[in-house]
C-alpha atoms as a PDB file:
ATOM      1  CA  UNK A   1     -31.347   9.852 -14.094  1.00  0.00           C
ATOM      2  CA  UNK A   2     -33.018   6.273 -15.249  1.00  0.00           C
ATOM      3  CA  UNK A   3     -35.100   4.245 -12.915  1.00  0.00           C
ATOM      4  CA  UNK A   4     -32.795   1.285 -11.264  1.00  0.00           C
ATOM      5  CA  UNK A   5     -33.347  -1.844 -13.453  1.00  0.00           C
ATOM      6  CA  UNK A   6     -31.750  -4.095 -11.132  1.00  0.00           C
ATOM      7  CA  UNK A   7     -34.181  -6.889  -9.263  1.00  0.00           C
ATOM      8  CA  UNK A   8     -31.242  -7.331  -6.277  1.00  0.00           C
ATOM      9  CA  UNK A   9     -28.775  -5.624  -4.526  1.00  0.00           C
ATOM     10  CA  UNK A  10     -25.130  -6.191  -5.671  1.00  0.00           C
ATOM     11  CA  UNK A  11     -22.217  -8.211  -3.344  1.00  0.00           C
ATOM     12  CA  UNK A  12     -19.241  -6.584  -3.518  1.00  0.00           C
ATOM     13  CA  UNK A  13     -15.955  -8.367  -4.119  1.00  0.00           C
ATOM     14  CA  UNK A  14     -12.548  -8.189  -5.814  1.00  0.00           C
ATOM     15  CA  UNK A  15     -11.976 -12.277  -5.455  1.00  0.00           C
ATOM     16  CA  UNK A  16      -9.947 -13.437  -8.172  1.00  0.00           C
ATOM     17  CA  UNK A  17     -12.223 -15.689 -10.533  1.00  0.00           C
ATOM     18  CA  UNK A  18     -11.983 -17.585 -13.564  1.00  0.00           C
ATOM     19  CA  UNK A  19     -13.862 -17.800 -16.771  1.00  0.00           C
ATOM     20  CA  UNK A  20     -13.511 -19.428 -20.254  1.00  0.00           C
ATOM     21  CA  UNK A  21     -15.913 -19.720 -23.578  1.00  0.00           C
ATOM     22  CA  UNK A  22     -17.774 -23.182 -22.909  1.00  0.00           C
ATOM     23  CA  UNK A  23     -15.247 -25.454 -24.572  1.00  0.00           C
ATOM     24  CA  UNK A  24     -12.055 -23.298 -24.016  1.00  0.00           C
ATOM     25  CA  UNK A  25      -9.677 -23.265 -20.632  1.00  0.00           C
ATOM     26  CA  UNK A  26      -9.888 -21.079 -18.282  1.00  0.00           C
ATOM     27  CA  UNK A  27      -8.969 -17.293 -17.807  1.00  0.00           C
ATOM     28  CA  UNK A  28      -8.271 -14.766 -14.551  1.00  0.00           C
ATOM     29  CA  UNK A  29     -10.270 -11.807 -13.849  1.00  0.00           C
ATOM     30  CA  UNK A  30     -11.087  -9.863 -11.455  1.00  0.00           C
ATOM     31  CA  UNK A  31     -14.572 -10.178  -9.890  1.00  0.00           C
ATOM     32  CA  UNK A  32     -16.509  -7.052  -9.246  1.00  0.00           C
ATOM     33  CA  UNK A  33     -20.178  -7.631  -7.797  1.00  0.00           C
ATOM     34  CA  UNK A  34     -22.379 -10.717  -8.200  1.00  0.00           C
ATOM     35  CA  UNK A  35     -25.892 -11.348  -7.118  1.00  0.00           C
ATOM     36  CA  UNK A  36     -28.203 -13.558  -8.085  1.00  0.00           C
ATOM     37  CA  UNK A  37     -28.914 -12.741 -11.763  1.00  0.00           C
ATOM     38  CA  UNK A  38     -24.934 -12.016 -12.351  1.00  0.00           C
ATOM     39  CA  UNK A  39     -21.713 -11.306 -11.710  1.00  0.00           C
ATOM     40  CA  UNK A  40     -19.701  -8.408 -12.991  1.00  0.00           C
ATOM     41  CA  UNK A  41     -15.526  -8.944 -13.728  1.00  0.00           C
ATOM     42  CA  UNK A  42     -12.675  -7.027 -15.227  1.00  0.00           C
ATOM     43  CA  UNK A  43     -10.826  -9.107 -17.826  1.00  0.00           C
ATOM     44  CA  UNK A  44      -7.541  -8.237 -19.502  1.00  0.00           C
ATOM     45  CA  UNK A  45      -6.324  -9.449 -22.920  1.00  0.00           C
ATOM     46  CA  UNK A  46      -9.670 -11.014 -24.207  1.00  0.00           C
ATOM     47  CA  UNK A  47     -12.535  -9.245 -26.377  1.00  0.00           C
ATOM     48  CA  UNK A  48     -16.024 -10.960 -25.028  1.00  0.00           C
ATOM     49  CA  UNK A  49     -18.915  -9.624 -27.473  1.00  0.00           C
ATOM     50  CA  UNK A  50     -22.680  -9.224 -25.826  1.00  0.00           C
ATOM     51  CA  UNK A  51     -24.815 -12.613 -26.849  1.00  0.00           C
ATOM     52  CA  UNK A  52     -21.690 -14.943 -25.678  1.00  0.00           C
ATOM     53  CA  UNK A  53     -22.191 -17.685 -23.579  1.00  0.00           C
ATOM     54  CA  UNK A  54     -18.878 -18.285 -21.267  1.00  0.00           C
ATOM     55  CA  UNK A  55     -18.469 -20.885 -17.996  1.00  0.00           C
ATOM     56  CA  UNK A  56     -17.092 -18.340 -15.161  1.00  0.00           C
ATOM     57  CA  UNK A  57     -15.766 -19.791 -11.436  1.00  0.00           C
ATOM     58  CA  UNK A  58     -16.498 -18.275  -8.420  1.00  0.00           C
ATOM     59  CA  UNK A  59     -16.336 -18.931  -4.345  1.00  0.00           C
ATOM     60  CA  UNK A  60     -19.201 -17.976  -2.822  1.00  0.00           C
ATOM     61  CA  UNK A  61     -18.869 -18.537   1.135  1.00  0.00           C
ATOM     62  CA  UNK A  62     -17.082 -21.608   1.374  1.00  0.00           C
ATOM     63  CA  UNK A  63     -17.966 -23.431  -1.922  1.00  0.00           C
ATOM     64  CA  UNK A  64     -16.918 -23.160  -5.467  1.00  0.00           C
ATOM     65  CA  UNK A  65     -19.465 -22.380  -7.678  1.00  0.00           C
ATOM     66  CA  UNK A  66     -19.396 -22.843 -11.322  1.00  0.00           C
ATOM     67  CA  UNK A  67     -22.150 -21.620 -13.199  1.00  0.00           C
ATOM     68  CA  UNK A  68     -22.807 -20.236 -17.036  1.00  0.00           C
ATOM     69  CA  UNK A  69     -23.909 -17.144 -18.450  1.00  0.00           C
ATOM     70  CA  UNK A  70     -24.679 -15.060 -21.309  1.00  0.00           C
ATOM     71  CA  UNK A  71     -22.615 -11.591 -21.400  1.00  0.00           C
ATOM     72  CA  UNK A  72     -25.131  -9.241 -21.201  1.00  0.00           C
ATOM     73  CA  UNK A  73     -22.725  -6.106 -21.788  1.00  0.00           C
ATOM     74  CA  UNK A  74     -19.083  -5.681 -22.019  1.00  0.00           C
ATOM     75  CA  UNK A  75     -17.614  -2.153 -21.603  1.00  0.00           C
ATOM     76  CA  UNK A  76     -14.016  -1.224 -22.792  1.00  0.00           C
ATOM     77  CA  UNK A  77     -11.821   0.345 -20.196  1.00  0.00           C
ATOM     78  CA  UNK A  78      -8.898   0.797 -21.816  1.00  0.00           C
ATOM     79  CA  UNK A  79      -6.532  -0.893 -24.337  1.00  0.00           C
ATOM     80  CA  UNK A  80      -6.420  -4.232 -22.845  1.00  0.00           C
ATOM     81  CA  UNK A  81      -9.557  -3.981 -19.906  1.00  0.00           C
ATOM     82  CA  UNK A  82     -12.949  -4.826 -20.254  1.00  0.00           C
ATOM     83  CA  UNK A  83     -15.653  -4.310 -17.598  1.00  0.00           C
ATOM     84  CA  UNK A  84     -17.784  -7.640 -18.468  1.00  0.00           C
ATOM     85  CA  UNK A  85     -21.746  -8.128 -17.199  1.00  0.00           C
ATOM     86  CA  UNK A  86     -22.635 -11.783 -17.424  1.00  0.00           C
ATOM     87  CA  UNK A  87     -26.534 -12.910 -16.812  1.00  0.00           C
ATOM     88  CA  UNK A  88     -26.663 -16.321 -15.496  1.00  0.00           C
ATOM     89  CA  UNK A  89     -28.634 -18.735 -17.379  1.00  0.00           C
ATOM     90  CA  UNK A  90     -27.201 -22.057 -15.402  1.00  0.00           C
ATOM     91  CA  UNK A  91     -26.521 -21.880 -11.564  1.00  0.00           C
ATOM     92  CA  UNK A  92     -26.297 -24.644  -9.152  1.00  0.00           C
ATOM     93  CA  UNK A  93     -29.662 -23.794  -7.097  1.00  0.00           C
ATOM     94  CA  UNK A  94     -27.772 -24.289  -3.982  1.00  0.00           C
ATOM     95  CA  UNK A  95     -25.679 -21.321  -5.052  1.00  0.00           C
ATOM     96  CA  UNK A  96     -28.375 -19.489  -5.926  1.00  0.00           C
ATOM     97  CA  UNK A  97     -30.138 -19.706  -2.378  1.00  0.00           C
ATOM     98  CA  UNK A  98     -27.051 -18.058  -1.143  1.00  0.00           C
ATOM     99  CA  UNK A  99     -26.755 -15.414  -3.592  1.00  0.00           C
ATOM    100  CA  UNK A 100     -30.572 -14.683  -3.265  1.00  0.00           C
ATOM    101  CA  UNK A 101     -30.366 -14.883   0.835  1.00  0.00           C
ATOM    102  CA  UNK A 102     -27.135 -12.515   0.958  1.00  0.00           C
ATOM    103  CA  UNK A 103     -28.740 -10.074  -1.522  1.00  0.00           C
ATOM    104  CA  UNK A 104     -31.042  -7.657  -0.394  1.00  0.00           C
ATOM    105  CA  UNK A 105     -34.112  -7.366  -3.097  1.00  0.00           C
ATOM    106  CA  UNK A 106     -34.722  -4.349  -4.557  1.00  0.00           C
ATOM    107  CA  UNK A 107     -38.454  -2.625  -4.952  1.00  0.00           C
ATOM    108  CA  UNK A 108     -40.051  -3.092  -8.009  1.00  0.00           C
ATOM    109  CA  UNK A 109     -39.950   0.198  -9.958  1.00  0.00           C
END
């Protein structure tokens, strides 16, 4: 088995979020984990390619954060379902200090 890549701990969720291509509206999904480099969501009906940048919606605690990413994987789970990893490359820092103080950091490997 690989070494663990990941810098930080995952949050589990299953909130209902929302995403959309930069200049499109928005779309449901279902969010998966997020931490501070990312959030992982199921989406149905949409093919997102790896390299895309998309605009994705979130509540973390009591805020809504909205914050953009590049898709840094996107998995095929059946006909219409795909498992999507998004990197963030635009966060509201406030956010971030959240994310970073709910996550536990992982040892460098």
């Amino acid at each position: 088995m690989g070494a663990e890549r990941r810098k930080y701990t995952r949050l589990a969720t299953d909130q209902i979020i929302s995403f959309a291509m930069v200049d499109e509206s928005q779309r449901l999904a279902v969010g998966k984990d997020v931490s501070p480099g990312g959030i992982r969501f199921e989406a149905v009906g949409i093919e997102l390619n790896e390299g895309e940048t998309i605009r994705v919606t979130f509540n973390l605690e009591d805020e809504t954060v909205v914050a953009i990413g590049r898709v840094a994987w996107a998995t095929e789970l059946d006909a219409f379902t795909t498992d999507i990893g998004l990197e963030f490359a635009d966060i509201d820092p406030e956010a971030l200090a959240k994310l970073e103080g709910a996550a536990e950091v992982l040892p460098e490997a």
